[in-house]
Each structure stands twice: as C-alpha cells, then as structure tokens.
Protein backbone atom coordinates (compact mmCIF):
# COMPACT_ATOMS: atom_id res chain seq x y z
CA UNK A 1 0.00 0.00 0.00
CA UNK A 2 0.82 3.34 -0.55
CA UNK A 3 2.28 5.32 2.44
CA UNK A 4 -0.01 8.19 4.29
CA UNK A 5 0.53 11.21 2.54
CA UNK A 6 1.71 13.74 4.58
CA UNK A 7 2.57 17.94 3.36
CA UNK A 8 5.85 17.01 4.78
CA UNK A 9 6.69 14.39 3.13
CA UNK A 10 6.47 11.97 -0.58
CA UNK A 11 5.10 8.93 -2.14
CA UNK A 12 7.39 8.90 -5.67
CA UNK A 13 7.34 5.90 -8.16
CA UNK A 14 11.15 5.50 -8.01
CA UNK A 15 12.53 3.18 -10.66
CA UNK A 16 14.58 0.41 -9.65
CA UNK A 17 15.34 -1.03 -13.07
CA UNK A 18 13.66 -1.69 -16.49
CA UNK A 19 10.17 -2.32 -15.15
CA UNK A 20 10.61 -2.50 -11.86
CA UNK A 21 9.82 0.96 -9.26
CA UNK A 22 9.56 0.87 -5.71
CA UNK A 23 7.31 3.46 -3.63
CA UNK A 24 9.69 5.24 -1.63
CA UNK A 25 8.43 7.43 1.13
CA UNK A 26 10.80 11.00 1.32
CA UNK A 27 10.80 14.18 3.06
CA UNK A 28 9.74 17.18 1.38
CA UNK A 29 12.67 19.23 -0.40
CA UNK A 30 13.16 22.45 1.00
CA UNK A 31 11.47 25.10 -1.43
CA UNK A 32 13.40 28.42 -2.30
CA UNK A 33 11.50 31.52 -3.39
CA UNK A 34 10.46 30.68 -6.98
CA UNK A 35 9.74 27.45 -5.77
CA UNK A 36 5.49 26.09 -5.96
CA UNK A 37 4.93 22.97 -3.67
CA UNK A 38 2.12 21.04 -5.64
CA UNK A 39 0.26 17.79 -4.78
CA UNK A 40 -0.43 15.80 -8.12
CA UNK A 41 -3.95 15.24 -8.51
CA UNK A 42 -3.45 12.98 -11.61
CA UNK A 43 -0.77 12.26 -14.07
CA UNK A 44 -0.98 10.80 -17.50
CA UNK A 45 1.29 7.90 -18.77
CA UNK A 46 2.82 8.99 -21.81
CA UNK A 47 4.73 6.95 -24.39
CA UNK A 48 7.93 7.90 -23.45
CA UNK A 49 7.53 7.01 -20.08
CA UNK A 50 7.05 3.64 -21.46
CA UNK A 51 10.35 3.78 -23.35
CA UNK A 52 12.23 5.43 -19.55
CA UNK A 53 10.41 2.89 -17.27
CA UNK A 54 10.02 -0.18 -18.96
CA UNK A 55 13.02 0.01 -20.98
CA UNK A 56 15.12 1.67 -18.50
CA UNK A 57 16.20 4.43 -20.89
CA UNK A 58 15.74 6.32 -17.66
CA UNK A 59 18.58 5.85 -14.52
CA UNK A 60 17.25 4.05 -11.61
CA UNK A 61 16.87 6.29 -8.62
CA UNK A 62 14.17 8.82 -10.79
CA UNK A 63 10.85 8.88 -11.06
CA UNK A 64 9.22 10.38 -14.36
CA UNK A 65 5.35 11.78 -15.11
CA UNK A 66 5.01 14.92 -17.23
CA UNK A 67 1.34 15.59 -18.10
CA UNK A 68 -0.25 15.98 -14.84
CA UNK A 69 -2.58 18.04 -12.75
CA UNK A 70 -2.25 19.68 -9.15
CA UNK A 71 -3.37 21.33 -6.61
CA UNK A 72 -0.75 24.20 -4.92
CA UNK A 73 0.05 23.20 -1.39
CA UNK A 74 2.94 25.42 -0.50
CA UNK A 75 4.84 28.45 -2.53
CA UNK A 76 8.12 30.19 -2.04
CA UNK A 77 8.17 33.66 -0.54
CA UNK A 78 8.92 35.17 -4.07
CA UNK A 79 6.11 33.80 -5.76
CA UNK A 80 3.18 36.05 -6.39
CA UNK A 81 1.02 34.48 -9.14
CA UNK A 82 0.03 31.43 -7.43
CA UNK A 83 -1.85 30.19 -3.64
CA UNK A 84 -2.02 27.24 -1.55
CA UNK A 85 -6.06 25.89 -2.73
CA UNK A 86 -5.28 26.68 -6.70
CA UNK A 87 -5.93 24.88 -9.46
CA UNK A 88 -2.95 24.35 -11.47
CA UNK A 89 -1.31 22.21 -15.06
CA UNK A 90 1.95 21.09 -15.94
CA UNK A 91 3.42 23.66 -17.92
CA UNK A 92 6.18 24.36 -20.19
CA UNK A 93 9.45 24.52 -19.48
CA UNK A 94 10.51 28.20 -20.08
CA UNK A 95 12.34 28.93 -22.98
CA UNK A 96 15.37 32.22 -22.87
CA UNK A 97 13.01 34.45 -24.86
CA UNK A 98 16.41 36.01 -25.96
CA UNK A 99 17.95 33.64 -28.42
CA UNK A 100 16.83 33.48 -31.93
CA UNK A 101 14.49 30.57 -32.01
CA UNK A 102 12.73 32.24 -29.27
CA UNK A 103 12.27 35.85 -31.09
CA UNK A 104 11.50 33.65 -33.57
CA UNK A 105 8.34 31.92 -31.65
CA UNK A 106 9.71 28.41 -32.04
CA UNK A 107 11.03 27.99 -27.86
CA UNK A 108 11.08 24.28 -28.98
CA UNK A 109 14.46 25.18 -30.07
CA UNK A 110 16.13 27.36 -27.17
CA UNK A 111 19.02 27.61 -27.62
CA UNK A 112 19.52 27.07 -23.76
CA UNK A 113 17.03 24.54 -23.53
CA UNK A 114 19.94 21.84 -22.66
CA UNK A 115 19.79 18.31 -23.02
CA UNK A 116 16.52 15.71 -21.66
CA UNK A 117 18.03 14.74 -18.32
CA UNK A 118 15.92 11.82 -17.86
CA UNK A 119 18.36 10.54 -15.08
CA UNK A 120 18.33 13.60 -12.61
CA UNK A 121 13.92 13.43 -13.66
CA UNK A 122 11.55 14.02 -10.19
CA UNK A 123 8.31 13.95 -11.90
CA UNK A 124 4.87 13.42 -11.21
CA UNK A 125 4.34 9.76 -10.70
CA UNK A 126 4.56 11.16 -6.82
CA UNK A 127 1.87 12.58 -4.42
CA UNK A 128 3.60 15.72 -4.49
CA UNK A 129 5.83 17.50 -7.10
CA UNK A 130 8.25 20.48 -6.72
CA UNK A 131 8.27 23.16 -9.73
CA UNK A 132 9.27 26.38 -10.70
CA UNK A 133 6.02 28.66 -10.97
CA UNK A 134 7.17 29.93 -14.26
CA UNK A 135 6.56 25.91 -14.85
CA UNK A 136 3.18 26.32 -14.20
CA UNK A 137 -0.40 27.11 -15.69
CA UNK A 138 -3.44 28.10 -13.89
CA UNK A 139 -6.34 25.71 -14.67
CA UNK A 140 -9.11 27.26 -16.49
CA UNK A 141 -12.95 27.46 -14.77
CA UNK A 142 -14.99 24.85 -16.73
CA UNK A 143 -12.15 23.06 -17.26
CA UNK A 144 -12.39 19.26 -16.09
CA UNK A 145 -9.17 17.83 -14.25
CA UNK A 146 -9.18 14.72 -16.58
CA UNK A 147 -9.59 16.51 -19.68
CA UNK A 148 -6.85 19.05 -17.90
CA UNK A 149 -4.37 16.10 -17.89
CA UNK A 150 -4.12 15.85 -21.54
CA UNK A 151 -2.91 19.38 -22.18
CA UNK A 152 0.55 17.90 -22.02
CA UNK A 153 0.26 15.92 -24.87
CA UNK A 154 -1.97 18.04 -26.71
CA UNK A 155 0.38 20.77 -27.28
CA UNK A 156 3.00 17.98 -28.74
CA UNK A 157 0.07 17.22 -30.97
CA UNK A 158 -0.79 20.53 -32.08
CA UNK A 159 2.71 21.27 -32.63
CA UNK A 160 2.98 18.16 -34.70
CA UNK A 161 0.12 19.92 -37.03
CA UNK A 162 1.76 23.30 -37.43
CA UNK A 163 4.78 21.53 -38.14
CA UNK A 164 2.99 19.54 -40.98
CA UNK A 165 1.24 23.00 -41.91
CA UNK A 166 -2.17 21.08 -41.58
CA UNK A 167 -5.24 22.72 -42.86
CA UNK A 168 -8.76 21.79 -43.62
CA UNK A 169 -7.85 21.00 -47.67
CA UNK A 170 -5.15 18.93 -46.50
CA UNK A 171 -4.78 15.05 -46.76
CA UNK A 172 -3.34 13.88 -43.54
CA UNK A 173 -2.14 9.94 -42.56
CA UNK A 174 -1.42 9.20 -39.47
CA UNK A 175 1.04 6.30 -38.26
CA UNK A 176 0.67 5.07 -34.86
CA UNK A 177 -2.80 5.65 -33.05
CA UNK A 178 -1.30 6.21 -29.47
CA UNK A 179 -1.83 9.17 -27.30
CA UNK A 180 -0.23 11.64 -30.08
CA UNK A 181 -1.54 9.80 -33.14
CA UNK A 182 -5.03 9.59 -31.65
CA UNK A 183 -5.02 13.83 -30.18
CA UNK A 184 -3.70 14.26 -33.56
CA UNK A 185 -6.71 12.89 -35.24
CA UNK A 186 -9.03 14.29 -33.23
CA UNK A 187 -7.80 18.08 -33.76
CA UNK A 188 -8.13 17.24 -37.24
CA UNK A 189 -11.60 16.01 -37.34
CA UNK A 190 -12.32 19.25 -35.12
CA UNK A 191 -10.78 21.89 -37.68
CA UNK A 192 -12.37 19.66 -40.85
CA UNK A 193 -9.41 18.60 -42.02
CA UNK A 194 -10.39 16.93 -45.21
CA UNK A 195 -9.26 13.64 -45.67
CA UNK A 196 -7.64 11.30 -42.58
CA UNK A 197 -6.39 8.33 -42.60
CA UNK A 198 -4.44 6.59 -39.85
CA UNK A 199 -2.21 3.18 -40.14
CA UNK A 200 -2.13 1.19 -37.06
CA UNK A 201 -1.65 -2.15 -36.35
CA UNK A 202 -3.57 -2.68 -33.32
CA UNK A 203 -6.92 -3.40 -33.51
CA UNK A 204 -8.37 -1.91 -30.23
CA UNK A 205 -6.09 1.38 -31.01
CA UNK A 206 -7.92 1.44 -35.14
CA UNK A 207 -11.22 1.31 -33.36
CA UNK A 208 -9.48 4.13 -31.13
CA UNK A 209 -8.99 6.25 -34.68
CA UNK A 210 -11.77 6.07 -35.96
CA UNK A 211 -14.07 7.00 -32.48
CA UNK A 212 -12.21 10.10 -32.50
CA UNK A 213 -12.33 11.02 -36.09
CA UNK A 214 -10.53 9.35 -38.84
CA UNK A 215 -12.32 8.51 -41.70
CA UNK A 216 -10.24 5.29 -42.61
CA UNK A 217 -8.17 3.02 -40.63
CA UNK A 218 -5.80 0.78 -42.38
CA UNK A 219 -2.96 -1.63 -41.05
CA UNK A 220 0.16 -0.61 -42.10
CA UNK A 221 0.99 -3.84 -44.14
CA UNK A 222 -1.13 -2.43 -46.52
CA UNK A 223 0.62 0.62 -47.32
CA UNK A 224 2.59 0.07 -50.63
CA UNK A 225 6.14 0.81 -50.52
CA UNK A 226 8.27 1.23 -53.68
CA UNK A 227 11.47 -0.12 -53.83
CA UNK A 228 14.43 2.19 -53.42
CA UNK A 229 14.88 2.05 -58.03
CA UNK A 230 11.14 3.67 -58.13
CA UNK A 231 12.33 6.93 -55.88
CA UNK A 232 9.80 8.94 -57.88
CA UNK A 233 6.98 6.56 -57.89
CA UNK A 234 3.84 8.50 -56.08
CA UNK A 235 1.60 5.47 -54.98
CA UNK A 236 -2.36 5.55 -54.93
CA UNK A 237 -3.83 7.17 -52.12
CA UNK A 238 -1.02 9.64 -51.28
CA UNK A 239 -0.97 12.34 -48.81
CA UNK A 240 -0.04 15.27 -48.25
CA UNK A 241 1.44 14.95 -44.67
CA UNK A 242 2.34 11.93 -42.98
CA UNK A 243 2.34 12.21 -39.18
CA UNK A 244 4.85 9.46 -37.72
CA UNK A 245 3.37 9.13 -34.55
CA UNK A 246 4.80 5.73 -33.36
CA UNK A 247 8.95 5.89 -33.41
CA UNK A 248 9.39 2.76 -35.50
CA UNK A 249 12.03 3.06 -38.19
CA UNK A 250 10.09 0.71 -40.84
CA UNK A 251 6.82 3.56 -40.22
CA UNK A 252 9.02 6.31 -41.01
CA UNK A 253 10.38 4.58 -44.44
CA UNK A 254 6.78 3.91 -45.26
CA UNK A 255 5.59 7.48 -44.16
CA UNK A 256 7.92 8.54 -46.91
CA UNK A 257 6.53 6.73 -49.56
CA UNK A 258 3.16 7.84 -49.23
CA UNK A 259 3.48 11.60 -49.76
CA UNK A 260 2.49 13.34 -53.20
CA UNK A 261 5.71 15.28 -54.67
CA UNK A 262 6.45 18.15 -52.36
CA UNK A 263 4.09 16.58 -49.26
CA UNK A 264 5.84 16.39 -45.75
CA UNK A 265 6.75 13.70 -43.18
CA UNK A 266 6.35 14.82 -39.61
CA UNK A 267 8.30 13.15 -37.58
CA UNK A 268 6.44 12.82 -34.13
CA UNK A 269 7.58 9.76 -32.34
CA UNK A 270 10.72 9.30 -30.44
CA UNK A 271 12.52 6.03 -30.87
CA UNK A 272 16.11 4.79 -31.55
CA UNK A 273 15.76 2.57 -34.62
CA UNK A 274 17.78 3.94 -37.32
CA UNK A 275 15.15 4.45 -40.57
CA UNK A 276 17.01 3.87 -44.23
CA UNK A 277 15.36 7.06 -45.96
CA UNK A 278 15.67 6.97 -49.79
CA UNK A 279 17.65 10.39 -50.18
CA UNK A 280 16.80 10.18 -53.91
CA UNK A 281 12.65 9.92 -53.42
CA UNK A 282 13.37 13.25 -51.39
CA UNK A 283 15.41 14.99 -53.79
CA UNK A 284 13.43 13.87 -57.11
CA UNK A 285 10.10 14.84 -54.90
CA UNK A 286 11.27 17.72 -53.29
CA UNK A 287 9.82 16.37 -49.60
CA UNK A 288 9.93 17.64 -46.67
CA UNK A 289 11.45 15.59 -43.59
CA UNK A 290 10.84 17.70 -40.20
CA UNK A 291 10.61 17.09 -36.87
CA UNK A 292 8.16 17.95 -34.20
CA UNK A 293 9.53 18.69 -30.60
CA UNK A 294 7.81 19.88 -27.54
CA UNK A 295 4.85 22.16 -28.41
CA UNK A 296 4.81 26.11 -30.27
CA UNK A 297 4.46 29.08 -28.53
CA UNK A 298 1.78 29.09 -26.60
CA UNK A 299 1.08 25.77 -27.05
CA UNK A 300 -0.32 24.73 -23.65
CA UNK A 301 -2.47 27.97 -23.86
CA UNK A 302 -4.21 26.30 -27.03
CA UNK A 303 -4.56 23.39 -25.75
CA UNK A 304 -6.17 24.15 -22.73
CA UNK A 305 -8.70 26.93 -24.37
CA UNK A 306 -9.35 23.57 -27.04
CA UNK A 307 -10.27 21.36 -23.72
CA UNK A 308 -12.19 24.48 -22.31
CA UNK A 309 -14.30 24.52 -25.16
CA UNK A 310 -15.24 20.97 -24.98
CA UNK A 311 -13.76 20.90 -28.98
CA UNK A 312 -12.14 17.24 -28.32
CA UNK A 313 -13.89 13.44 -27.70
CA UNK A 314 -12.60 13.41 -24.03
CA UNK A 315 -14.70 10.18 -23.47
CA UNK A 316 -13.23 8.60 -26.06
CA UNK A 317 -9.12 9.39 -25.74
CA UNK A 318 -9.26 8.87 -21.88
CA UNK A 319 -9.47 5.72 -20.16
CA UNK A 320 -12.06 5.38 -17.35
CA UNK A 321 -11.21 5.45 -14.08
CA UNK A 322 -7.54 5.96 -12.72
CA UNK A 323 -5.25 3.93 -11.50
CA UNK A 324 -2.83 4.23 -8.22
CA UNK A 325 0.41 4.38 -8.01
CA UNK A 326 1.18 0.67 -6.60
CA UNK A 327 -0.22 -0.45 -10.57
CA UNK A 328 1.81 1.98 -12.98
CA UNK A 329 3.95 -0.84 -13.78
CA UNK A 330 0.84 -3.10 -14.49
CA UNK A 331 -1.05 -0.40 -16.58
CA UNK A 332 2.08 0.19 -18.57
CA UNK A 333 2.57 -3.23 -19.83
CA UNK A 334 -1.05 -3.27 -20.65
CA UNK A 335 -0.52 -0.30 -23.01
CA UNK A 336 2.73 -1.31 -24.28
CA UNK A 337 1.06 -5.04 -25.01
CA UNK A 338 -1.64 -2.83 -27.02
CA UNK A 339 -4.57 -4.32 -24.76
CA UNK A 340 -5.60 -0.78 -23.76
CA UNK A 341 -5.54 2.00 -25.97
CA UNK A 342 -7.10 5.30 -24.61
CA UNK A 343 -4.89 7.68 -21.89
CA UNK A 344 -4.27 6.38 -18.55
CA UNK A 345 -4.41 8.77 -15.51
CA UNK A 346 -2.38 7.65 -12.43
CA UNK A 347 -4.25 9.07 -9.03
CA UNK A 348 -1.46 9.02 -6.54
C-alpha cells in the first residue's frame, strides 16, 4: 500500500530497473523563493515514459510523469502568481526568450534549452511535485481535471500539425494511433481537415482512430512501398502529410513513400531505430522531412482553451477510471502489449 501522505513528506514511483519501481516514502525538499509545492492530482502515462520505465532508458533512482494536474500546497516567498487551494497544469518549461528561435516563436528550439536529463527526472508519478512557478499554468474554470491532464500531450500534438502546416484542404495519414496519433486525429476532425487516414496495427487502437475522427483506418501492411529504383513513384492514395506518430524506423520509411511530390513527413515519435530514408525519393520529390519537438508558442495555452471549449472526444481518448500508483507498472505493460488503448491517468 501506498504510504499516508503527509505535506511534509512523498510517495514517488522511483525506478529500480527496467520495469521495476519501488514506492519510496521521502521528506519534502526544502522550497526556495520561486519554488510552488504542488500535490499531483493525476498524471498521464505517456509513451515515453514507457520507453524510460520499462526500458530503463531512464537511470534508476528517478521517477518520471510529465502531463499531470495539481493542486498548490505550498509556494516560495517570491512567488506572487500562485496560492495554496489553486488549481494548477503542468506547464512548459521556459524557454530564454532572448535567443533566436525564441524571437523567432519556435522555444522548442532554445538555444539554452539543454539536453533531456531523464536521469536527474523528479516527476509526477509522486503525491507531491516540486516546480518552478514559471513551470506552471493556472487551470481554467470549466475546465475538467481529466480533460486538464491531456494538455501535455496536446500541445505535442498541435505542434505536430503546425509543423505539418495542416489545414482543412489537406490530406493527412497518421502512423501510430497512441496518445499523439489519436489527439492528432481528433484536432483534425475538429478543424475539418479533409481527408484522414491513420495506419495502425492494433486493432483496439484502429477502433481508437476512428471513435475520435478518422475517416479510414488501415494496417500498415497495406501501405505500398516502392522499392528504393522507383524513388519517384507516387503510390495511390497519397498524402499530403504523414504524421509518424509511433517511433518505428520501418513507419518512417513507409511514411515517406506515401506523400504526393512536395508533401511532408512529420516526424512525431521518439525512438532509436535507425530508418534507411531513400535520399533520392526526397530529392526527385522535393519532400519535406521535419521534426516535431515539444509544443509552439503558446502551445499549452491552445490546448487548454481547445479542452475548455469541450472541442475534443474526451470520453473517447481517456481511459475510465484511474489507477494508483502501486499499478503503474501493471497499466504500462497493458498499453505497451496494445490491450488498452485510450490515456491512462495515475491518481497518486
């Protein structure tokens, strides 16, 4: 069982090795003046925590969570904007403002953003979480906690569309129906976007696709590939962006094939299989290979006016129910096994 929560002390997730973390019981760190003191009402398990816990990308001795939900506890004595009772999200981490990406509004690419430190990571699988307030956004009124634990990956997923300079003409395909591929789709079907498709091969996470908007679900052994002599083959049924949602390097040499001459292939999903890109279908085609990282400016802002608004299947992209912290480990190998599909929200 978990240990009695107490506002001097934490319950954190702590991994111990590839899927294995202990609950370990810890005295509260001591906050200094820009510091918010924030117990974690619920926390989303993303993808990449998948990759960090399961796989042990992360170091034992951290605990990870990044799309959570609080309420403020306890704030240092220089922080104005925020009281012990409020309502608060997950926010960014702040950008410079100064270099050139950020005049530039793209704070994805800081120049002082530094490295992912998963190893050092005290996140929000954890009854309590200490942030920065700059780290922080005030949840909205009519704003539902659940729905307010998505804002996280919504901004990655909005990003991923601004990135793919999606628009209502455009013809999207999606690869991977996860959390991204699946916030992805639903955006779309809220701005009209006129033609979406999404290649998965899960069954439960197709049915996922196409409750939240996609008007075709395919599995990706039917995409047609053309061999590396046909570089400027355009097959039937090509798109104009290609979201890679899932991280697999055989999905990103597909995504490639399936653009029209001058479409674009997003790439969304983090992974470390090495894809074999045909240089020549990108020169002879003139396509565009981008990334998306993170979220635009004012990404979380978006998001959260999108969930305000009630724009998005909620119902559909969560899970029901939450789970506690004593069955992360079990709820992740049900979504990395593909027998769940929706969002899971952790309730430490």
């Amino acid at each position: 069982m978990t240990p009695q929560k107490s506002p001097n002390e934490m319950t954190a997730a702590v991994l111990a090795g590839p899927g294995r973390v202990n609950l370990e019981t810890m005295p509260k760190p001591k906050l200094s003046e820009s510091d918010v003191w924030v117990e974690v009402d619920l926390c989303g398990i993303c993808g990449s925590d998948l990759h960090l816990i399961l796989e042990g990308w992360a170091a034992p001795g951290s605990w990870q969570g990044h799309e959570w939900v609080g309420t403020v506890v306890e704030v240092g004595s220089g922080v104005t904007e925020f009281l012990p009772g409020d309502r608060v999200v997950g926010g960014p981490v702040a950008s410079c403002g100064s270099c050139t990406h950020c005049k530039g509004a793209r704070p994805s690419l800081c120049d002082k953003r530094g490295a992912a430190d998963m190893d050092s990571m005290r996140g929000a699988f954890a009854t309590y979480k200490l942030t920065k307030s700059q780290h922080l956004l005030p949840l909205p009124a009519g704003v539902d906690e659940r729905a307010a634990a998505l804002t996280e990956p919504l901004a990655v997923a909005l990003h991923a569309l601004s990135q793919g300079r999606v628009s209502g003409e455009s013809r999207v395909l999606v690869l991977g129906a996860g959390p991204i591929g699946a916030l992805a789709i639903a955006v779309m079907a809220y701005m009209g976007v006129k033609s979406i498709a999404c290649a998965e091969p899960n069954e439960i996470r197709r049915k996922l696709a196409l409750s939240v908007g996609a008007h075709r679900v395919i599995d990706p052994s039917q995409l047609v590939v053309p061999s590396f002599a046909e570089p400027d083959r355009v097959v039937e049924d090509a798109v104009d962006v290609v979201l890679e949602c899932s991280g697999k390097a055989v999905a990103m040499e597909a995504g490639l094939a399936q653009l029209v001459r001058g479409g674009t292939l997003v790439l969304v999903g983090a992974g470390i299989e090495t894809p074999k890109l045909n240089p020549n279908r990108i020169l002879l085609n003139e396509l565009i290979v981008t990334g998306a990282y993170n979220h635009d400016e004012g990404g979380f802002v978006k998001a959260l006016e999108l969930l305000r608004r009630g724009c998005l299947p909620v119902e559909h992209l969560l899970e029901p129910g939450t789970v506690p912290l004593e069955s992360l480990i079990e709820a992740m190998r049900d979504l990395a096994s593909g027998q769940i599909a929706g969002k899971v929200l952790v309730k430490p």
